[in-house]
N, C-alpha and C. Protein backbone atom coordinates (compact mmCIF):
# COMPACT_ATOMS: atom_id res chain seq x y z
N UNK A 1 99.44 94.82 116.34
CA UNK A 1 100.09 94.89 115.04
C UNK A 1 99.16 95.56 114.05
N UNK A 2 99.69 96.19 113.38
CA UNK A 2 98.89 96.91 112.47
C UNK A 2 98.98 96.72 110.63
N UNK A 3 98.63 96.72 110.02
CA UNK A 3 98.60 96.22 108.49
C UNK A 3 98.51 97.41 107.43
N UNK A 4 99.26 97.54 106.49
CA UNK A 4 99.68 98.48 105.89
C UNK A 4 98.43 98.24 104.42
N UNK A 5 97.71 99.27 104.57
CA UNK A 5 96.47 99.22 103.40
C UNK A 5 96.86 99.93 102.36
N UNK A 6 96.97 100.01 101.19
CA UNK A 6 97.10 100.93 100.14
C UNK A 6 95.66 100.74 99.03
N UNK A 7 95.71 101.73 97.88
CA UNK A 7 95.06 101.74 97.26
C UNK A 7 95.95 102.29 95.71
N UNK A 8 95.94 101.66 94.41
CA UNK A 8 96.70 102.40 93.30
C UNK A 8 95.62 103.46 93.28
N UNK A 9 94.48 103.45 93.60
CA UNK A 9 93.12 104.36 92.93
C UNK A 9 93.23 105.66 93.22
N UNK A 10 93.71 105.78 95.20
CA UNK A 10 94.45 106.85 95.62
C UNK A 10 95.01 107.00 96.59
N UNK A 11 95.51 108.16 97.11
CA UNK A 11 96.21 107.91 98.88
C UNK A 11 95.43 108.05 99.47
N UNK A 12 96.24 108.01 101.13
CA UNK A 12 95.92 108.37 102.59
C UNK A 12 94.65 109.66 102.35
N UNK A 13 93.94 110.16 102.42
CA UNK A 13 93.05 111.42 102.45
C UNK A 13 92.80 112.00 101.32
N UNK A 14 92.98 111.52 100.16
CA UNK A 14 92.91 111.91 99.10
C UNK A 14 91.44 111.59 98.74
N UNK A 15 91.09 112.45 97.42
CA UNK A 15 89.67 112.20 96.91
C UNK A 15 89.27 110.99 95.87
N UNK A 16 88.23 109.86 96.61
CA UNK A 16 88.15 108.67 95.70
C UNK A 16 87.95 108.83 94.64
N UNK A 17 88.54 108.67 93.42
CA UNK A 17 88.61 109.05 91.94
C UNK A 17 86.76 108.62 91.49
N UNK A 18 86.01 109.57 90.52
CA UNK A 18 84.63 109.12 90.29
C UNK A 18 84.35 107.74 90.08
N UNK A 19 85.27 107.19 88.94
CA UNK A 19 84.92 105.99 88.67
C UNK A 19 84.56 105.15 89.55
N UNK A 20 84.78 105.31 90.70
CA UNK A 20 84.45 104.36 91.88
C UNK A 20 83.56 104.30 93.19
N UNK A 21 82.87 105.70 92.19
CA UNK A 21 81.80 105.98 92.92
C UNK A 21 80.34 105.76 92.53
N UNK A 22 79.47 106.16 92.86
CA UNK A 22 78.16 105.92 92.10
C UNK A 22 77.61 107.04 90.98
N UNK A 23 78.55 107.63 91.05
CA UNK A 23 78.27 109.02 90.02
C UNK A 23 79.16 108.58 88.47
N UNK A 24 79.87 107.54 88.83
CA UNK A 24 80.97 106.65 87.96
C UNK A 24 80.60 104.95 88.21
N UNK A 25 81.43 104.22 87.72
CA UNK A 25 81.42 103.13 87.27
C UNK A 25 80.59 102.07 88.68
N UNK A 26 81.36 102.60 89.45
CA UNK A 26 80.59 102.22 90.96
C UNK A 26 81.18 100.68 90.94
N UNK A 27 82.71 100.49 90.97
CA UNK A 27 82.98 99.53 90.71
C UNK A 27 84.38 99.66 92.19
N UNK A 28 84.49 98.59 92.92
CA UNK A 28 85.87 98.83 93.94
C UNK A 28 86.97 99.33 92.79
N UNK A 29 87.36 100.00 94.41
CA UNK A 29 88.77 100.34 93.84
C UNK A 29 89.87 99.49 94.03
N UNK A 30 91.39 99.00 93.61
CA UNK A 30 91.80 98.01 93.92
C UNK A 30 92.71 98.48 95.42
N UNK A 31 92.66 97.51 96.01
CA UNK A 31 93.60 97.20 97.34
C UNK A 31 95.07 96.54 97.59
N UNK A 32 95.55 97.10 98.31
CA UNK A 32 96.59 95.77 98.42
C UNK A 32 97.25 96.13 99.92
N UNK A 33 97.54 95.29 100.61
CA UNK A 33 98.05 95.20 102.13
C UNK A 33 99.04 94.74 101.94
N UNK A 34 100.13 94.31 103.57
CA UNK A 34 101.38 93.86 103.88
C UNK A 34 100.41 92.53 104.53
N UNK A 35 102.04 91.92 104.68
CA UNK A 35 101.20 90.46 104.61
C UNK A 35 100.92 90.30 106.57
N UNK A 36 100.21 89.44 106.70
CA UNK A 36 99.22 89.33 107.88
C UNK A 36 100.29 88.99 108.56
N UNK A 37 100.10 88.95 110.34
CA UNK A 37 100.79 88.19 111.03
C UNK A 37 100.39 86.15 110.90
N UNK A 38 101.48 85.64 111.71
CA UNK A 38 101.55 84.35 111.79
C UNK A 38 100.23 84.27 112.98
N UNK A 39 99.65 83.13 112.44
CA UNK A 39 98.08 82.89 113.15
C UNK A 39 97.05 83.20 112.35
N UNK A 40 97.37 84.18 111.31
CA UNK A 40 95.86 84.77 110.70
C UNK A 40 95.52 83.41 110.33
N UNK A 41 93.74 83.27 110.43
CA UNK A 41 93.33 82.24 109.54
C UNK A 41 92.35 83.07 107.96
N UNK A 42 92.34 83.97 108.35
CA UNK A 42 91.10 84.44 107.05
C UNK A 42 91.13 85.95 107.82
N UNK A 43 90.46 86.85 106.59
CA UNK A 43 91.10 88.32 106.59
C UNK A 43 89.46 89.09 105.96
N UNK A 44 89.04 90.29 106.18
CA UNK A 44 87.47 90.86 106.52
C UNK A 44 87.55 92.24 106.57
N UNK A 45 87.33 92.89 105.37
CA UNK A 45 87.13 94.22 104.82
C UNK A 45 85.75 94.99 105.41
N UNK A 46 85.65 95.98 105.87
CA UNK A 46 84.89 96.65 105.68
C UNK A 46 85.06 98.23 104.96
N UNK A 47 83.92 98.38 104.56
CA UNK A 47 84.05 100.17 103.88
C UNK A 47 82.63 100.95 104.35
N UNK A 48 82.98 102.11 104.67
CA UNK A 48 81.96 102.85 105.77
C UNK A 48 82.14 103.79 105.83
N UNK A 49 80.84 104.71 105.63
CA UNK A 49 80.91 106.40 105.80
C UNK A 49 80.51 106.91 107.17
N UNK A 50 81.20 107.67 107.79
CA UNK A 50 81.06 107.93 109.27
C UNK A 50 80.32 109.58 109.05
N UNK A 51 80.02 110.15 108.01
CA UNK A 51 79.42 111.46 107.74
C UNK A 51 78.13 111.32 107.06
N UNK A 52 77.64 110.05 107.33
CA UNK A 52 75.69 109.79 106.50
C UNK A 52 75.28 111.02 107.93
N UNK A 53 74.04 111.21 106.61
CA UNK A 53 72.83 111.99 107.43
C UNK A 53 72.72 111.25 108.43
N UNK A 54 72.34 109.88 108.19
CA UNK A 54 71.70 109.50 109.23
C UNK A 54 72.59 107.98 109.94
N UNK A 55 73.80 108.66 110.12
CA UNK A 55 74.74 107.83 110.91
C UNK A 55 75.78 107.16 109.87
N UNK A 56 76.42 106.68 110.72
CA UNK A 56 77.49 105.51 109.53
C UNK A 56 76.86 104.84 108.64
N UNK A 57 77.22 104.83 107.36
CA UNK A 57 76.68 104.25 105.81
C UNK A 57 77.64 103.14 105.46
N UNK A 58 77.08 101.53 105.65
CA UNK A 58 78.06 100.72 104.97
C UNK A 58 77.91 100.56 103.45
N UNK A 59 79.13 100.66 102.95
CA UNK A 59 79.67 100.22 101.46
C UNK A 59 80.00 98.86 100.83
N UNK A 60 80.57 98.41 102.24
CA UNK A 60 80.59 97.14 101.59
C UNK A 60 81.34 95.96 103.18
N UNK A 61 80.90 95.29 102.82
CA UNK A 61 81.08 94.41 103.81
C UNK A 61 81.50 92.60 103.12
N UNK A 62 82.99 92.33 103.63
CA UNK A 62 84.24 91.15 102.66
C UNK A 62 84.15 90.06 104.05
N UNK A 63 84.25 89.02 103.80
CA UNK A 63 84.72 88.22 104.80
C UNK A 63 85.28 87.10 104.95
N UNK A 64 86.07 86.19 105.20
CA UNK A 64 86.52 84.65 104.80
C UNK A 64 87.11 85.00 103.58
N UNK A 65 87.90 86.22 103.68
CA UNK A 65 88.84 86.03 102.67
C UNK A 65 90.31 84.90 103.03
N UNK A 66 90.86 83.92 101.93
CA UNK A 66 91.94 83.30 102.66
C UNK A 66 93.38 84.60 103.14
N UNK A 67 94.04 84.01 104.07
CA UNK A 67 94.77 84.78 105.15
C UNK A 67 96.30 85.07 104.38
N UNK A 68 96.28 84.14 103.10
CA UNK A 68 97.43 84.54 102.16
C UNK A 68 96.91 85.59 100.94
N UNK A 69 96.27 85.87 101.15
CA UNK A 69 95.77 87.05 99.53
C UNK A 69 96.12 88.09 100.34
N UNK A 70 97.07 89.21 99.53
CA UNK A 70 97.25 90.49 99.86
C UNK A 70 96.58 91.46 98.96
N UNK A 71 95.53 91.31 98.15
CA UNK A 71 95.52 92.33 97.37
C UNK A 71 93.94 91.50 96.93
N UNK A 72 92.95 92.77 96.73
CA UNK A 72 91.96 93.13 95.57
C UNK A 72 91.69 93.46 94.56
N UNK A 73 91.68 93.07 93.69
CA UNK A 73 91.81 93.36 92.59
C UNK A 73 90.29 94.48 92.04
N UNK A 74 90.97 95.64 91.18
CA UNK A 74 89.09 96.54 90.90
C UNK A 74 88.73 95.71 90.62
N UNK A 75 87.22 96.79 90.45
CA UNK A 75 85.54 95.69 90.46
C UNK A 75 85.88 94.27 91.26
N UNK A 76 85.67 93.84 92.21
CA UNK A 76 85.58 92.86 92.85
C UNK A 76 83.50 92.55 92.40
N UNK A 77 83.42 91.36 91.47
CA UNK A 77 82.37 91.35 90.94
C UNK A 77 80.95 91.33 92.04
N UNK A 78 79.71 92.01 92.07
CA UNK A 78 79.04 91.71 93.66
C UNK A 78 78.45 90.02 93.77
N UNK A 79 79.01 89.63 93.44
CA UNK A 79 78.59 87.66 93.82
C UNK A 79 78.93 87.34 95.75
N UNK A 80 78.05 86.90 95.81
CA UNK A 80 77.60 86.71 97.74
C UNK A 80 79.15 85.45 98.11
N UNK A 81 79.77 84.60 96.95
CA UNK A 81 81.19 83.87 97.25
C UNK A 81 81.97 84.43 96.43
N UNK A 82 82.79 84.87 96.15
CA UNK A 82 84.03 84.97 95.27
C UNK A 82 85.09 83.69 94.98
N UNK A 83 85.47 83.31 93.97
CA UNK A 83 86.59 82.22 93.41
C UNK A 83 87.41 81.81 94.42
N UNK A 84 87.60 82.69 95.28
CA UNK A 84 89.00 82.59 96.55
C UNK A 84 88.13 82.67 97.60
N UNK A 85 86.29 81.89 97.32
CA UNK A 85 86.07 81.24 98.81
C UNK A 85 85.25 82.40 100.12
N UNK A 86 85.77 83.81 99.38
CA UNK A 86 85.33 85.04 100.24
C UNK A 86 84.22 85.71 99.99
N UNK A 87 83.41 85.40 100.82
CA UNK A 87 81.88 86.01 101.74
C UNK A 87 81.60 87.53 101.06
N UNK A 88 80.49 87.84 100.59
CA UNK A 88 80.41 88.76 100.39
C UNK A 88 78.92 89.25 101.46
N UNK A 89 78.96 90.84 102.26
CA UNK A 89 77.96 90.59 103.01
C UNK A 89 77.02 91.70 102.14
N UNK A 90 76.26 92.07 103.08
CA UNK A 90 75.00 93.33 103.04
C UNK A 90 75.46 94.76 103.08
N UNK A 91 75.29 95.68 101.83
CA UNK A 91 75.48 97.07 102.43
C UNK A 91 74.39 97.70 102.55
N UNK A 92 74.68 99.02 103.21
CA UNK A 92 73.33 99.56 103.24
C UNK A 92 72.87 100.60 102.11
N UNK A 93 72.86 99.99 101.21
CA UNK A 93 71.93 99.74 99.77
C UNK A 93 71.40 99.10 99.43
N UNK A 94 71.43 97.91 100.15
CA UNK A 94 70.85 96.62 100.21
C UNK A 94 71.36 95.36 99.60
N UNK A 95 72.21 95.75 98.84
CA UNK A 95 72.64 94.83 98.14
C UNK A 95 74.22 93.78 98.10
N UNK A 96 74.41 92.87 97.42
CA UNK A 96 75.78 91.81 97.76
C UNK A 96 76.70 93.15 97.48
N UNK A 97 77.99 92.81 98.29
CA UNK A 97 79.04 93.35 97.29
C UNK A 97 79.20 94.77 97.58
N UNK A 98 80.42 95.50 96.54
CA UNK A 98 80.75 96.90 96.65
C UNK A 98 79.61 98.14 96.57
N UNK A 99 79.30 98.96 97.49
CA UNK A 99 78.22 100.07 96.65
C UNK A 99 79.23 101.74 96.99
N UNK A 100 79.44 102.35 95.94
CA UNK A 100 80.62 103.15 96.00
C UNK A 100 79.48 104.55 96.10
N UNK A 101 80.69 105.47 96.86
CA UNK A 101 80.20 106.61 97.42
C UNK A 101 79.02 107.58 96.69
N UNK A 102 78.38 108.24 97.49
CA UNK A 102 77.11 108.60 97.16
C UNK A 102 76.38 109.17 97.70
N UNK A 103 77.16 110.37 98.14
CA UNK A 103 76.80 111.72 99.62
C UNK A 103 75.72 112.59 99.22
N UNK A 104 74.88 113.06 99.67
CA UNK A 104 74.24 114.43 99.31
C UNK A 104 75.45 115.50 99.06
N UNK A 105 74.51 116.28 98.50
CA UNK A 105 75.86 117.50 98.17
C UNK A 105 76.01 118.09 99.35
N UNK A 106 77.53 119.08 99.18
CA UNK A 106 77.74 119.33 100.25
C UNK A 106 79.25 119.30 100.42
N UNK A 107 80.20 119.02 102.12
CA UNK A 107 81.07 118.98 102.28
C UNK A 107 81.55 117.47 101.85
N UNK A 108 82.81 117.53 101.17
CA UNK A 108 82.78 115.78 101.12
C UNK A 108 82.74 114.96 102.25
N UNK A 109 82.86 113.37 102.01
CA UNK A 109 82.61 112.62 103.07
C UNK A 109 83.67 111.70 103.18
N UNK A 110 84.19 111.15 104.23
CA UNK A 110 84.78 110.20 104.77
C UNK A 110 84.66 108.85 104.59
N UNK A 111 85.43 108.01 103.49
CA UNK A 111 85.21 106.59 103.35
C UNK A 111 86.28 105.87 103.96
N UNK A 112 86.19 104.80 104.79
CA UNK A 112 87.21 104.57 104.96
C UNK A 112 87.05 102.49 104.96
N UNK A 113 87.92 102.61 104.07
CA UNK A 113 88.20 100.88 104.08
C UNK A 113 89.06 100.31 105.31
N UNK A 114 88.52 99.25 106.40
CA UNK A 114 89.23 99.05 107.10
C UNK A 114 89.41 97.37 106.70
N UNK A 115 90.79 96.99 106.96
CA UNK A 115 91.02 95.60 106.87
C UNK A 115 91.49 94.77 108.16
N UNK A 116 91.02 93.55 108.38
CA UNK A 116 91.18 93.37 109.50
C UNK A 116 91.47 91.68 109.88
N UNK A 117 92.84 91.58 110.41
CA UNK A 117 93.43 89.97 110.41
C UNK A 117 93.07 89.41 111.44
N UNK A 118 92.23 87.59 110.99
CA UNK A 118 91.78 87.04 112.23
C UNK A 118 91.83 85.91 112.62
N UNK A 119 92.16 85.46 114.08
CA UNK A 119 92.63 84.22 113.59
C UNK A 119 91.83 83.12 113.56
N UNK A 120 90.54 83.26 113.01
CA UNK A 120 89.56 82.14 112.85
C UNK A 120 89.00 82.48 110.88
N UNK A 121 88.17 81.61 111.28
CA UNK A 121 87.23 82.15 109.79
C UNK A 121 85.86 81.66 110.48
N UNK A 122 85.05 82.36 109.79
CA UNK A 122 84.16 83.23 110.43
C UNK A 122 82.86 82.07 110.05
N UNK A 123 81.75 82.01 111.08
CA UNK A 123 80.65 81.21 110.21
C UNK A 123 79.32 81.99 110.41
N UNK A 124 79.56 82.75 109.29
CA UNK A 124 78.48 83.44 108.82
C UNK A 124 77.95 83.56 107.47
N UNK A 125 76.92 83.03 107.58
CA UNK A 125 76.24 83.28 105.96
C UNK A 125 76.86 84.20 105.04
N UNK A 126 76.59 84.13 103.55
CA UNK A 126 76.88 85.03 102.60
C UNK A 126 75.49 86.36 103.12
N UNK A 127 75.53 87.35 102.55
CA UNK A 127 74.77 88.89 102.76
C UNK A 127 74.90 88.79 104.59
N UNK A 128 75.71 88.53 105.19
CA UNK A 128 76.09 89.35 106.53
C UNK A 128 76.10 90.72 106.60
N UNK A 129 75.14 91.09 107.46
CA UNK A 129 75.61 92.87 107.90
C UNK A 129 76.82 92.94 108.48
N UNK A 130 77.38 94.18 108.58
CA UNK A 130 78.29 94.99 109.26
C UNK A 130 78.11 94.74 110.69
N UNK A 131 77.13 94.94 111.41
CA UNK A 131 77.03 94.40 112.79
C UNK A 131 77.27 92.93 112.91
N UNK A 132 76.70 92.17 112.07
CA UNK A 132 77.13 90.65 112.36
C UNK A 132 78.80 90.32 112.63
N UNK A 133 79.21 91.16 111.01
CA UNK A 133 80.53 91.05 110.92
C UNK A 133 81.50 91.55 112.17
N UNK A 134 81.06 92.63 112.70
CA UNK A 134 81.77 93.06 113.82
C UNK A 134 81.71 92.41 115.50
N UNK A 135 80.29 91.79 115.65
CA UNK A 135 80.07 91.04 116.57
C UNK A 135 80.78 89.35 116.40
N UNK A 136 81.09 89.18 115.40
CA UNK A 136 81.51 87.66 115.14
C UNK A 136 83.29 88.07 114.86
N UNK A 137 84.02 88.82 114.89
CA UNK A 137 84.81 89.23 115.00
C UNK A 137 86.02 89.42 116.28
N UNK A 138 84.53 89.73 116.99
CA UNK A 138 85.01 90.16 118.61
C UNK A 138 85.66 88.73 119.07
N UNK A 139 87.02 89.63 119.29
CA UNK A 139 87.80 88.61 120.39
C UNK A 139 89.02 87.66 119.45
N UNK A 140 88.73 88.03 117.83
CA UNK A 140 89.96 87.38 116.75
C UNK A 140 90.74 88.12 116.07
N UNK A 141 90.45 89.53 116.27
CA UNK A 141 91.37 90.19 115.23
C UNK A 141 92.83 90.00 115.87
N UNK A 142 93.52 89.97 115.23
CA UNK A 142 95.58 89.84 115.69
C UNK A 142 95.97 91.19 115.08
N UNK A 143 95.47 92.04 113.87
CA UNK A 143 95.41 93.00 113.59
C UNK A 143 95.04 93.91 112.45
N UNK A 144 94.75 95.04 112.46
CA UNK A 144 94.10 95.59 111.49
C UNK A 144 95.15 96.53 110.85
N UNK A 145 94.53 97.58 109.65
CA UNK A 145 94.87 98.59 108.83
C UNK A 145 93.67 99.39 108.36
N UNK A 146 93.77 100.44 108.03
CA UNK A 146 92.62 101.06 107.12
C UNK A 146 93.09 102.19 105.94
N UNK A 147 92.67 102.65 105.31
CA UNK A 147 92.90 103.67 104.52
C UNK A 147 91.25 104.47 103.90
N UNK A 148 91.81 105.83 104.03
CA UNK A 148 90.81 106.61 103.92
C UNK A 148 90.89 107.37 102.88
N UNK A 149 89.91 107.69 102.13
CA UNK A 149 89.36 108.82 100.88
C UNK A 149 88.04 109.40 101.24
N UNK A 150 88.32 110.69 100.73
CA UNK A 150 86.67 111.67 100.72
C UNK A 150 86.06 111.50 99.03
N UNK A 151 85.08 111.95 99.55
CA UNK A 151 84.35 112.26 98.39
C UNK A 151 83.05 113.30 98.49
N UNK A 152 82.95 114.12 97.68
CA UNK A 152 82.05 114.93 97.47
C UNK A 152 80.94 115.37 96.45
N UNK A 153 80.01 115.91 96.67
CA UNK A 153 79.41 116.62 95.32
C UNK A 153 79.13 117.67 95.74
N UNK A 154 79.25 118.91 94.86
CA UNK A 154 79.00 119.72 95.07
C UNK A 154 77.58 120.28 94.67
């Protein structure tokens, strides 16, 4: 089963508007999905550049979100729990929370937010990496979505 991701900020392949980058406000952009299948227990964002110099670049890493929220609201503030209970992990900037695009110049780059329904909730510390998240994952997703934007500098 697959999960329908949108963004108001922009479409399918379209270019992530500045504000939501690090050249801008560097604040998320907002989200919103279709609702999960029956079983989800808790629901786990990732955002990731597959065009870094030096390999895939995480942006941001969500987790133990509850399995009834369809939607993100911008700036999701970088606090390691959020109000609704959800995990915030490690990007590779080092830091809690959202870190928005931020390519060398060049051709733009590939961000892509993937969301992903599971039917457990997860026990992993707040600042989880991306590998944690994906290894503690294995074997619960019921199903995912993603949506993609470039970004560039010239």
């Amino acid at each position: 089963m697959s999960l329908q991701l949108t963004s108001s900020a922009f479409k399918e392949g379209a270019t992530v508007p500045q504000e939501y980058t690090a050249d801008g406000k560097d604040v998320s952009p907002s989200l919103r999905w279709s609702a999960s299948p029956a079983g989800t227990n808790s629901l786990a964002l990732i955002c990731d550049d597959p065009d870094a110099p030096r390999g895939t670049w995480v942006h941001w890493v969500l987790y133990n979100l509850p399995a009834e929220v369809q939607e993100l609201q911008e700036g999701v503030p970088p606090e390691k729990t959020l109000a609704n209970g959800a995990r915030q992990g490690k990007n590779d900037f080092g830091n809690i929370g959202y870190g928005g695009p931020s390519p060398p110049r060049g051709k733009p780059h590939r961000y892509f937010f993937k969301l992903y329904a599971l039917d457990t909730t997860l026990d992993l510390p707040v600042g989880a990496t991306k590998a944690q998240l994906v290894s503690a994952m294995e074997g619960h997703i019921l199903a995912q979505g993603q949506l993609m934007g470039q970004y560039g500098r010239r």
